[in-house]
Structure formats: structure tokens, C-alpha cells
Protein backbone atom coordinates (compact mmCIF):
# COMPACT_ATOMS: atom_id res chain seq x y z
CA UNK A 1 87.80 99.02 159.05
CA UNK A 2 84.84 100.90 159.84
CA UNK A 3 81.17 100.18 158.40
CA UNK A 4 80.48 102.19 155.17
CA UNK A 5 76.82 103.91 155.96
CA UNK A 6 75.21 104.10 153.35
CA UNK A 7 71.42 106.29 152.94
CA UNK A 8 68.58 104.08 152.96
CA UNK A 9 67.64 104.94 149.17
CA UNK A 10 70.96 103.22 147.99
CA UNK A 11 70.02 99.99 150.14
CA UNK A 12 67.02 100.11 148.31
CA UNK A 13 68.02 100.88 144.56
CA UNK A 14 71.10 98.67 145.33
CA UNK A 15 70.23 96.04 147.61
CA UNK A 16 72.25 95.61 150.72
CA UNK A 17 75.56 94.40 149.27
CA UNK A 18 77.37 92.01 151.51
CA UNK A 19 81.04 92.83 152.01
CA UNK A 20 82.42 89.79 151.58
CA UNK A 21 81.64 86.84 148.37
CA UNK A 22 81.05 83.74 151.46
CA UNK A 23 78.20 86.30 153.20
CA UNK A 24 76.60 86.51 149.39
CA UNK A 25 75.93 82.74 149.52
CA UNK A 26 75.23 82.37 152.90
CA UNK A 27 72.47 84.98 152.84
CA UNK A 28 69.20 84.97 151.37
CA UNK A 29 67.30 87.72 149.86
CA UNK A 30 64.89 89.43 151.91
CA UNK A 31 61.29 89.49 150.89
CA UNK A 32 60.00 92.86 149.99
CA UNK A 33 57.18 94.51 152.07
CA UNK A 34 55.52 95.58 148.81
CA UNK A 35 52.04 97.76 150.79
CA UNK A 36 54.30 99.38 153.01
CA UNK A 37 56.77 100.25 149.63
CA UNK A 38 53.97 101.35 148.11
CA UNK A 39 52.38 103.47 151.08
CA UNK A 40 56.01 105.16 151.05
CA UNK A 41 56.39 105.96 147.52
CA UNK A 42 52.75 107.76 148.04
CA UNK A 43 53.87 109.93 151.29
CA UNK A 44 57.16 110.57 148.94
CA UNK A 45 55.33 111.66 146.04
CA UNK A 46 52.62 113.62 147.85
CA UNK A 47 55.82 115.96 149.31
CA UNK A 48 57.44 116.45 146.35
CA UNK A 49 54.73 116.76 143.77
CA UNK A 50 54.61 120.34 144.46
CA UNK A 51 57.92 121.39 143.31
CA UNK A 52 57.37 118.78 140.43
CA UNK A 53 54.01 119.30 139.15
CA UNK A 54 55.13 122.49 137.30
CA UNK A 55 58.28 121.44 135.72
CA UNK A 56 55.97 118.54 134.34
CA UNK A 57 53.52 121.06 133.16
CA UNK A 58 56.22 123.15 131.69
CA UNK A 59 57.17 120.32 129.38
CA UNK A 60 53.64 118.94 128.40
CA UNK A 61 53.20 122.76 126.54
């Protein structure tokens, strides 16, 4: 069967999910690059904050 892509966000939120149980124990989980996470959550926010920003200020009224 082919490889199921899947976008990066849901290897993120989801963790990369093995397809098999025997690769689950075999494996260990990776250690999170927590600065660069963090630098990419900024560049994220900073692109969407526009479009945000004013449905937040909608609500705060």
C-alpha cells in the first residue's frame, strides 16, 4: 500500500504514528526542538494576527 502523507501540523498535534504495534516499541520518541517550536509559532502568529486581531477585538466589546 502506498504511504498515507499526512501535513506537517497533524505530525505535530498527533505525533508521527507508526503503522505497525512492533515499530511503536522499537522506536523512541523524538526530542522536541523547543527554540526552533517556539521561533515558528512566532513567524505563524505574526502572519495571521492580522486577520485575527479584529475578531478578538470584536469579542472583548
Amino acid at each position: 500500500m502506498a504511504k498515507e502523507n499526512r501535513p506537517p501540523f497533524d505530525s505535530f498535534l498527533f505525533g508521527n504514528r507508526p503503522s505497525s504495534p512492533q515499530k511503536a516499541e522499537s522506536s523512541e520518541t523524538p526530542k522536541t526542538d523547543w527554540p526552533a517550536l517556539l521561533h515558528e509559532v512566532n513567524k505563524t502568529w505574526d502572519s495571521i494576527s492580522p486577520m485575527v486581531k479584529p475578531l478578538l477585538d470584536k469579542f472583548k466589546k
